[in-house]
C-alpha atoms as a PDB file:
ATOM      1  CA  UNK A   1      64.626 106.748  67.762  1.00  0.00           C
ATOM      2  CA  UNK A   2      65.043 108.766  64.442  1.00  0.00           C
ATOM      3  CA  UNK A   3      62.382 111.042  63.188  1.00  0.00           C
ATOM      4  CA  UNK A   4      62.432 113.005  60.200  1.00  0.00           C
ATOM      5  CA  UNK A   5      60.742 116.502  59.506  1.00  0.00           C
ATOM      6  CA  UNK A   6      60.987 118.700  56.691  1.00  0.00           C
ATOM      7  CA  UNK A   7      61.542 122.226  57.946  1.00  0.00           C
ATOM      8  CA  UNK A   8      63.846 125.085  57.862  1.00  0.00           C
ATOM      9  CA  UNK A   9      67.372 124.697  60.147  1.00  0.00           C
ATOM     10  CA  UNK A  10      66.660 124.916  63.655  1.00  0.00           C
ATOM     11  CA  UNK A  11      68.477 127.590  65.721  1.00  0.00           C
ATOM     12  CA  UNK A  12      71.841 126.909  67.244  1.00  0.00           C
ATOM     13  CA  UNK A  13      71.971 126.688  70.727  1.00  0.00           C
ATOM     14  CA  UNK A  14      73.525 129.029  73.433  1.00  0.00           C
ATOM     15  CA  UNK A  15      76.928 128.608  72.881  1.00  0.00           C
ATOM     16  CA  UNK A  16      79.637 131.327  72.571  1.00  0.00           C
ATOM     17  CA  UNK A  17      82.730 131.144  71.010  1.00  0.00           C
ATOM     18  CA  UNK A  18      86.076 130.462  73.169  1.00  0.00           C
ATOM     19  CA  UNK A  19      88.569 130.380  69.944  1.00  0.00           C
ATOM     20  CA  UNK A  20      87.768 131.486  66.427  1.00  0.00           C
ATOM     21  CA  UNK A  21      86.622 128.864  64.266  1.00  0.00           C
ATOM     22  CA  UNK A  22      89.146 126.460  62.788  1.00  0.00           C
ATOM     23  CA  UNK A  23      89.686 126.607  58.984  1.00  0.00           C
ATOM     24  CA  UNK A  24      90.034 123.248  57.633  1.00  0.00           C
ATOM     25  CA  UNK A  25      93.570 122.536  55.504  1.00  0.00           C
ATOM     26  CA  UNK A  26      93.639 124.327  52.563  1.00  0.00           C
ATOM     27  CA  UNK A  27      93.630 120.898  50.776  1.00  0.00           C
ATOM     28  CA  UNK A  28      91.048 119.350  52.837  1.00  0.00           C
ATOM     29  CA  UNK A  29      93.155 116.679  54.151  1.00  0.00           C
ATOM     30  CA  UNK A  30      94.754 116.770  57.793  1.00  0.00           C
ATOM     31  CA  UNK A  31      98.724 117.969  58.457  1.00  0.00           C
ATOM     32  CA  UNK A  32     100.338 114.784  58.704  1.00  0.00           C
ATOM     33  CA  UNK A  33      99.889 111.491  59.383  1.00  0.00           C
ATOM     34  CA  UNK A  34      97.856 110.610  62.569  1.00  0.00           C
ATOM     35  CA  UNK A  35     100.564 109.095  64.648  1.00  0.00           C
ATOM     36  CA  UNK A  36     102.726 111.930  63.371  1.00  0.00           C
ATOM     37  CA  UNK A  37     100.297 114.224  65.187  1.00  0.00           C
ATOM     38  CA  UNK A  38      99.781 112.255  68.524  1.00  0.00           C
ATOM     39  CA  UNK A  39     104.184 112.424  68.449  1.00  0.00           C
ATOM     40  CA  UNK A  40     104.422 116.055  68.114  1.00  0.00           C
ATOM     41  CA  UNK A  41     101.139 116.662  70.930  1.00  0.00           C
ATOM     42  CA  UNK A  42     102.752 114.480  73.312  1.00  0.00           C
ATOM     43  CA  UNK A  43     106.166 116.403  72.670  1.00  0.00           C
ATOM     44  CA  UNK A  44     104.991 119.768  72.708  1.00  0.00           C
ATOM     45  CA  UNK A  45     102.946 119.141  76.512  1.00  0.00           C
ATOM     46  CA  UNK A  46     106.053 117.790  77.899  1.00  0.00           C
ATOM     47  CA  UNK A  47     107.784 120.765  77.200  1.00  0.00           C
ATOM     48  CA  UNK A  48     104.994 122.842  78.080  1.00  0.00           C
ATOM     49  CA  UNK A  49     103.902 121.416  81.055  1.00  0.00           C
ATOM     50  CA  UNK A  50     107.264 121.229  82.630  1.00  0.00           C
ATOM     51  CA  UNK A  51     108.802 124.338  81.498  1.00  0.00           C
ATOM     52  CA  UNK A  52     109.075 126.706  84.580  1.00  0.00           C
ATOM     53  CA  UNK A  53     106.836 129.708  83.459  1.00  0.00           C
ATOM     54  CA  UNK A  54     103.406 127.912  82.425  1.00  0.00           C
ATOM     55  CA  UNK A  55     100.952 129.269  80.785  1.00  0.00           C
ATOM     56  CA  UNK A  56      97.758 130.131  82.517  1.00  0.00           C
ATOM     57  CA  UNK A  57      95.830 128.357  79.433  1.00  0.00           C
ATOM     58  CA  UNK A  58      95.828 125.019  78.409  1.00  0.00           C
ATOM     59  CA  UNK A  59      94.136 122.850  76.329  1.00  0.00           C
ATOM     60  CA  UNK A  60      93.718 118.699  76.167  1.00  0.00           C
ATOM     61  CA  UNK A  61      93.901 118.386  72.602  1.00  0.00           C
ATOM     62  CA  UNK A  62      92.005 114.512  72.854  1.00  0.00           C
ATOM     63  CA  UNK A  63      89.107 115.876  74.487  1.00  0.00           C
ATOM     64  CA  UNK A  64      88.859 119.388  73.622  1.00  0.00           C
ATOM     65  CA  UNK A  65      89.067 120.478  76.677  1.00  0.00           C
ATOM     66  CA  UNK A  66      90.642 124.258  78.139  1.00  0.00           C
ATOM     67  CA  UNK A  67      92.576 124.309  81.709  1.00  0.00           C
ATOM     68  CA  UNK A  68      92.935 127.172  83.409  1.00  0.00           C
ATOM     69  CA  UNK A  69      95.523 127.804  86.224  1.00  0.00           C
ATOM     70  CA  UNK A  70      95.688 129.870  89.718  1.00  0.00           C
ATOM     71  CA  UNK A  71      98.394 128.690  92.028  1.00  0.00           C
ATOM     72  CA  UNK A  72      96.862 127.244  94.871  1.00  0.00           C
ATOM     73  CA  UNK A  73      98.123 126.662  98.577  1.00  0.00           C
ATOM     74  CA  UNK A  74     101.489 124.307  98.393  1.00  0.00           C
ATOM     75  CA  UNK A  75     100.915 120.411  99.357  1.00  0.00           C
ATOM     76  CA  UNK A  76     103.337 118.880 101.800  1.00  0.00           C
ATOM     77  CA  UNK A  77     105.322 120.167 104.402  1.00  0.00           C
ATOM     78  CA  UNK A  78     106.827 118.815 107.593  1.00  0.00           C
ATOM     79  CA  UNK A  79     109.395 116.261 106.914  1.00  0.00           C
ATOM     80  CA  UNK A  80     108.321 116.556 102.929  1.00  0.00           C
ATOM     81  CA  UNK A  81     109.215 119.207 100.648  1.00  0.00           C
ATOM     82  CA  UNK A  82     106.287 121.672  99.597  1.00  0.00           C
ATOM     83  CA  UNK A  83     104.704 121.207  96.597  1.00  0.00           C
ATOM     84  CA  UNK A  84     103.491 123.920  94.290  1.00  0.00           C
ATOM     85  CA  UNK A  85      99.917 123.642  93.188  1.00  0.00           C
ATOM     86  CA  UNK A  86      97.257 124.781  91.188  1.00  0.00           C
ATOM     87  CA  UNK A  87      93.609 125.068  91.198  1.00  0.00           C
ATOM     88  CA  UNK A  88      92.464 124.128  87.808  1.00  0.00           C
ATOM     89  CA  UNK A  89      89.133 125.266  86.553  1.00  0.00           C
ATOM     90  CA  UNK A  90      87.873 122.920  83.303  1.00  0.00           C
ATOM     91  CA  UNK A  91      85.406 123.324  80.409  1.00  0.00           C
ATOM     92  CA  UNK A  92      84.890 122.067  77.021  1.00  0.00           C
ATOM     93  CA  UNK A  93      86.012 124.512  74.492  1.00  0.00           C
ATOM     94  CA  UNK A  94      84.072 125.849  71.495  1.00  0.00           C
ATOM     95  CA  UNK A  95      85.283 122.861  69.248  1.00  0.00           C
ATOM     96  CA  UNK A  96      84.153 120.391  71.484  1.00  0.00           C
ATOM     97  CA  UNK A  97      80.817 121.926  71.572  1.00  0.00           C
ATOM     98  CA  UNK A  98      80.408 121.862  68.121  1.00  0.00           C
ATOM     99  CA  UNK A  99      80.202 118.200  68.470  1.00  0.00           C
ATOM    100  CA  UNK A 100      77.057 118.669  70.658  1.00  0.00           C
ATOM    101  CA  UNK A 101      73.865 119.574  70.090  1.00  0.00           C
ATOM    102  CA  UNK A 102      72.076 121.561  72.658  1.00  0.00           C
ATOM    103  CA  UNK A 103      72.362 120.699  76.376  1.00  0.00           C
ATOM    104  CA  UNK A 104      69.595 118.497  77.739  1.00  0.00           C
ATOM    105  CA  UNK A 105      71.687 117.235  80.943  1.00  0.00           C
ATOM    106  CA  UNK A 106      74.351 117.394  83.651  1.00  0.00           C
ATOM    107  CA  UNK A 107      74.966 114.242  85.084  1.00  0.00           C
ATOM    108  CA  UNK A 108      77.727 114.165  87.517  1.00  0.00           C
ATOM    109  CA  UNK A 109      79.808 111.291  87.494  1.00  0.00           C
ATOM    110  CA  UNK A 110      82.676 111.352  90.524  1.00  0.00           C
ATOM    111  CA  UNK A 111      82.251 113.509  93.631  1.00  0.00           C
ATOM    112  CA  UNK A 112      83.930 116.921  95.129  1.00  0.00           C
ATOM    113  CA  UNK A 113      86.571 115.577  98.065  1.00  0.00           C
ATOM    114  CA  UNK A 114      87.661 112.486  96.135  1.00  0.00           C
ATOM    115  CA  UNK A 115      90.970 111.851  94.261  1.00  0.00           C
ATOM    116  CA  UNK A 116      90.981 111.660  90.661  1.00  0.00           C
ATOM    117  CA  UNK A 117      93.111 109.836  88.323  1.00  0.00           C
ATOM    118  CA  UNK A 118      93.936 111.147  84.717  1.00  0.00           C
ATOM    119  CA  UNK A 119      91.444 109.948  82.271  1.00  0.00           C
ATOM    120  CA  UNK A 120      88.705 109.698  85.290  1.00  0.00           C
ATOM    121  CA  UNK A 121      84.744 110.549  84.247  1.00  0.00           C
ATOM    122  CA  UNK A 122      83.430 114.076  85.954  1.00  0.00           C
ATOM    123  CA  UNK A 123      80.709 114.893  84.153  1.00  0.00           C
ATOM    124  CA  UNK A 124      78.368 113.568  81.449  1.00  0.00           C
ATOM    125  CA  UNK A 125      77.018 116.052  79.362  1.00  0.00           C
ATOM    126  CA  UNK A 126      73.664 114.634  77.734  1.00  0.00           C
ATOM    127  CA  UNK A 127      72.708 116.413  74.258  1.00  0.00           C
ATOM    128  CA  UNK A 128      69.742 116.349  71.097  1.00  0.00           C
ATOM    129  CA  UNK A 129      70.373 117.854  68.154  1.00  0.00           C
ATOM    130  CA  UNK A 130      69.094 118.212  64.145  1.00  0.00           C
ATOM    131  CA  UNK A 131      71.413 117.264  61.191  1.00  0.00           C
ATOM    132  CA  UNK A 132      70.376 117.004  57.478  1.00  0.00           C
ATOM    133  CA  UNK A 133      69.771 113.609  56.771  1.00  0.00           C
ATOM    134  CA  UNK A 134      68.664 114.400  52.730  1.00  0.00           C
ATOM    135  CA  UNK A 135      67.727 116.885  50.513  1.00  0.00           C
ATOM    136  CA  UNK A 136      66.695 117.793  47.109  1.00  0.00           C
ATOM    137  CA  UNK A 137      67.115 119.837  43.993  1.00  0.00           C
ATOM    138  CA  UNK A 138      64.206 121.622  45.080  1.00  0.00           C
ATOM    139  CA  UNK A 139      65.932 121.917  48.125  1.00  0.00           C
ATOM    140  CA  UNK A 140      63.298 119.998  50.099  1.00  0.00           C
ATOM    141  CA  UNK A 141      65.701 119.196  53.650  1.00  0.00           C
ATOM    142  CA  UNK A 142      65.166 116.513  55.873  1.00  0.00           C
ATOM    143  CA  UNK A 143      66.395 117.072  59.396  1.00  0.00           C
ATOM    144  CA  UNK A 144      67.145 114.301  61.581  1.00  0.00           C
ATOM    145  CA  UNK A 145      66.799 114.199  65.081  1.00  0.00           C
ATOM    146  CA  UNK A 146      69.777 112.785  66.830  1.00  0.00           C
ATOM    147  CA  UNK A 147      70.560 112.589  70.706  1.00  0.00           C
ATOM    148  CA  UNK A 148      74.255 111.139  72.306  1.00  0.00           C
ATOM    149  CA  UNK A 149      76.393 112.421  75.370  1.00  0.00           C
ATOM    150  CA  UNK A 150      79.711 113.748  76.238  1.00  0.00           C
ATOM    151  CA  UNK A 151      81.997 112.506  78.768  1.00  0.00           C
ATOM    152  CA  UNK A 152      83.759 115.321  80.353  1.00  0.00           C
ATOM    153  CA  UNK A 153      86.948 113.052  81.567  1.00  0.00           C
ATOM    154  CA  UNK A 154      89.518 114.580  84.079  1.00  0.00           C
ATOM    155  CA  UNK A 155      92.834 115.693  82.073  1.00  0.00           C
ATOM    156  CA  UNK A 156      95.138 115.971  85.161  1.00  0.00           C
ATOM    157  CA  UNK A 157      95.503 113.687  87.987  1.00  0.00           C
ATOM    158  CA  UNK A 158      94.301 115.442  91.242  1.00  0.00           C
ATOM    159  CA  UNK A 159      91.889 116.149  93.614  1.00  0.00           C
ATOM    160  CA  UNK A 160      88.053 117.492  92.683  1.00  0.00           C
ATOM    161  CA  UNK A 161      86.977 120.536  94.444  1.00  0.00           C
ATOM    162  CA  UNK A 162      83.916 121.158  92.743  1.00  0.00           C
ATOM    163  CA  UNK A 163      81.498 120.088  89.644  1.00  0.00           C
ATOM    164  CA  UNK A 164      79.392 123.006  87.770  1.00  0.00           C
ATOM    165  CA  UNK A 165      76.073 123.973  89.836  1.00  0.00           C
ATOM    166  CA  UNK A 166      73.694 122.323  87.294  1.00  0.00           C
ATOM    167  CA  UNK A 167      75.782 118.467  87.371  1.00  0.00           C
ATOM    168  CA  UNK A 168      73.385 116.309  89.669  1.00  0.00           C
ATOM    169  CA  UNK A 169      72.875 112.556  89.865  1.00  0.00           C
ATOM    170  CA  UNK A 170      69.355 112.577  88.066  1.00  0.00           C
ATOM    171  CA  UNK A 171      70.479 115.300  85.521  1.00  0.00           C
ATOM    172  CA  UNK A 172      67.228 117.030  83.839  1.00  0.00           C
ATOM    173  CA  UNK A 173      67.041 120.205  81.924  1.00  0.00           C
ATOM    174  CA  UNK A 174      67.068 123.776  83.769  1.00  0.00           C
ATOM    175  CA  UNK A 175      68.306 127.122  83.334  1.00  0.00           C
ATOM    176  CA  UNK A 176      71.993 126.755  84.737  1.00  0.00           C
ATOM    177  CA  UNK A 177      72.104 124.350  81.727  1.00  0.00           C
ATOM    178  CA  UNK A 178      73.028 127.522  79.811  1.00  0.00           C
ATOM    179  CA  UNK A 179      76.452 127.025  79.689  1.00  0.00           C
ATOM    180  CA  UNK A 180      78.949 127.141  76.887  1.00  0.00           C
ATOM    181  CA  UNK A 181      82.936 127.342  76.018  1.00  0.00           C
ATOM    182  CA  UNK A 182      83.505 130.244  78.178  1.00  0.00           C
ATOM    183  CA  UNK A 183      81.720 128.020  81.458  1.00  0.00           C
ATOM    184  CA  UNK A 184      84.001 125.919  84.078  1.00  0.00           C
ATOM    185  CA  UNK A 185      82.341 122.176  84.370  1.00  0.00           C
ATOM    186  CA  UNK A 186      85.141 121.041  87.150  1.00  0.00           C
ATOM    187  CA  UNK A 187      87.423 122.515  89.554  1.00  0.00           C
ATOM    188  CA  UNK A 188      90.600 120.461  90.039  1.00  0.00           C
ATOM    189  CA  UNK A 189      93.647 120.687  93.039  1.00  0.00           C
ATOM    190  CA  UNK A 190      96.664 119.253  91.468  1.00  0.00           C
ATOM    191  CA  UNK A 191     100.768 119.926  92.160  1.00  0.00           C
ATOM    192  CA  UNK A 192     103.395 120.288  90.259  1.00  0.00           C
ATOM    193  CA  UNK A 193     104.355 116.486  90.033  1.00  0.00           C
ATOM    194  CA  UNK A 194     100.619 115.621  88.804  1.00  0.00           C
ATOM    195  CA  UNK A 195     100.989 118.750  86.404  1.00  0.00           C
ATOM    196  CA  UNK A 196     103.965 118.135  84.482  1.00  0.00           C
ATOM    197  CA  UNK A 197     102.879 114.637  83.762  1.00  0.00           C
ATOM    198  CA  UNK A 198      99.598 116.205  81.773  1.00  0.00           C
ATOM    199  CA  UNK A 199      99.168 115.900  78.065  1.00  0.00           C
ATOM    200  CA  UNK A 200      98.094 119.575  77.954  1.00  0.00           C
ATOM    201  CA  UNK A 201      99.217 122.011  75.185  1.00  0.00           C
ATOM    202  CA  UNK A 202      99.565 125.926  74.586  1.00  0.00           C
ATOM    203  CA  UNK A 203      96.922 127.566  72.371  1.00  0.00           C
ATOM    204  CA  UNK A 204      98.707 127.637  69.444  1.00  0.00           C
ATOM    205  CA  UNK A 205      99.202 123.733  69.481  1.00  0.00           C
ATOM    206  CA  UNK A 206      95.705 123.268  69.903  1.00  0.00           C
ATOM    207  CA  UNK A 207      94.713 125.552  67.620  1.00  0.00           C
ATOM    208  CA  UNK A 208      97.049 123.739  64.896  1.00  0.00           C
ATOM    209  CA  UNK A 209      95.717 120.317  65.986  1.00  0.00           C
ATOM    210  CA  UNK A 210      91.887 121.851  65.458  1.00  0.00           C
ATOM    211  CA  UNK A 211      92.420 122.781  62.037  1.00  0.00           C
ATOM    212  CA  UNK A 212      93.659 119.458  60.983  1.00  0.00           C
ATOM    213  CA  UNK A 213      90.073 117.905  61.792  1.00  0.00           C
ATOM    214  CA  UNK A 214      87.955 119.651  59.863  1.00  0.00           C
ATOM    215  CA  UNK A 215      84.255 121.221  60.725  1.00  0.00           C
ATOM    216  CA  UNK A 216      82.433 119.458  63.795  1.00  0.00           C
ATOM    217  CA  UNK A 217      79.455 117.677  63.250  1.00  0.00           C
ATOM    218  CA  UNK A 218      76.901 120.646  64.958  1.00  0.00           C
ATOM    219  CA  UNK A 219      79.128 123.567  63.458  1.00  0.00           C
ATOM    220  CA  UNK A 220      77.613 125.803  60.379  1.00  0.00           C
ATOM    221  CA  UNK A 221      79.976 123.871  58.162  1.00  0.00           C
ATOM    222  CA  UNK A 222      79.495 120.657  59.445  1.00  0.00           C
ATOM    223  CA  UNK A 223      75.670 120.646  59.804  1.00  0.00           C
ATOM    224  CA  UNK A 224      75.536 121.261  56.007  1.00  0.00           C
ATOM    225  CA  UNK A 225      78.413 118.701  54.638  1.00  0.00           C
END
């Protein structure tokens, strides 16, 4: 349901920055073609993600989502070869929340123990929010209320150690709902194998890929476009 108020902008949520704000293109148009883009992402996390010194933050462009790595305890052994692995820790980063309103709900969607495949739902993050729906040259604004959710889905093929302490399976509003760019919402076990198959770039990547989309719908510049 949409209602519509006229009142000053409502106050931002709690949500701290993890990268500076993108500028958009200087022309206002994104760096290339689309497909052009999805090429060169794919590229640059295959070279990334199997080059022997990683870096120990990555980003899923698609998703706007941040990795961080910790080697973990190698997988294997006996008659196999040991693994190396990681423990990945996961959150949304700051462009990703600008395309959310403030936090209503957690839900969790897969469980800590089981195997997850790349793509697979963790978390839904349930969201309201106020955008201007109209104006005038009095500068009369009307502010809609809008509500949606964010899927939170796994970007590396492992096993899930552990989902953020507010995630539950009837996910309501409390105060470890407080959480922002800088927060973990997953904690992954993966090895090498499951790691070099990610689609996961370097900062700078991301960063380039962020400034070729333009504001997000809850950011300063987007609320007001």
């Amino acid at each position: 349901m949409v209602n519509s108020v006229h009142a000053s902008p409502p106050r931002r949520g709690l949500f701290r920055v993890l990268l500076p704000h993108a500028k958009p293109p200087r022309n206002g148009r994104p760096h290339g073609s689309p497909l052009r883009q999805a090429s060169m992402l794919r590229l640059q996390a295959r070279r990334i993600c199997s080059s022997a010194q990683l870096p120990k933050l990555l980003f899923s462009p698609s998703d706007h989502l941040w990795v961080s790595l910790q080697r973990d305890a190698a997988v294997g052994g006996g008659l196999t070869s040991p693994r190396a692995a990681w423990k990945l820790h996961v959150g949304v980063t700051k462009r990703g929340f600008d395309e959310i309103g403030t936090m209503t709900g957690l839900e969790a969607l897969a469980k800590p123990g089981a195997p997850i495949a790349v793509g697979e739902p963790l978390l839904r993050i349930l969201w309201e929010g106020h955008k201007i729906s109209d104006g005038d040259e009095l500068y009369h604004t009307t502010w809609e209320n809008t509500e949606g959710e964010f899927v939170v889905n796994s970007p590396v093929a492992g096993t899930l150690v552990e989902l953020h302490q507010g995630a539950s399976d009837t996910p309501t509003w409390t105060s470890s709902l407080d959480v922002d760019a800088a927060d973990w919402l997953a904690v992954l076990h993966v090895d090498r194998p499951a790691l070099q198959s990610a689609q996961l770039v370097d900062a700078a990547a991301y960063d380039t890929h962020v400034r070729s989309l333009g504001p997000g719908t809850f950011s300063e510049e987007g609320l007001y476009d």
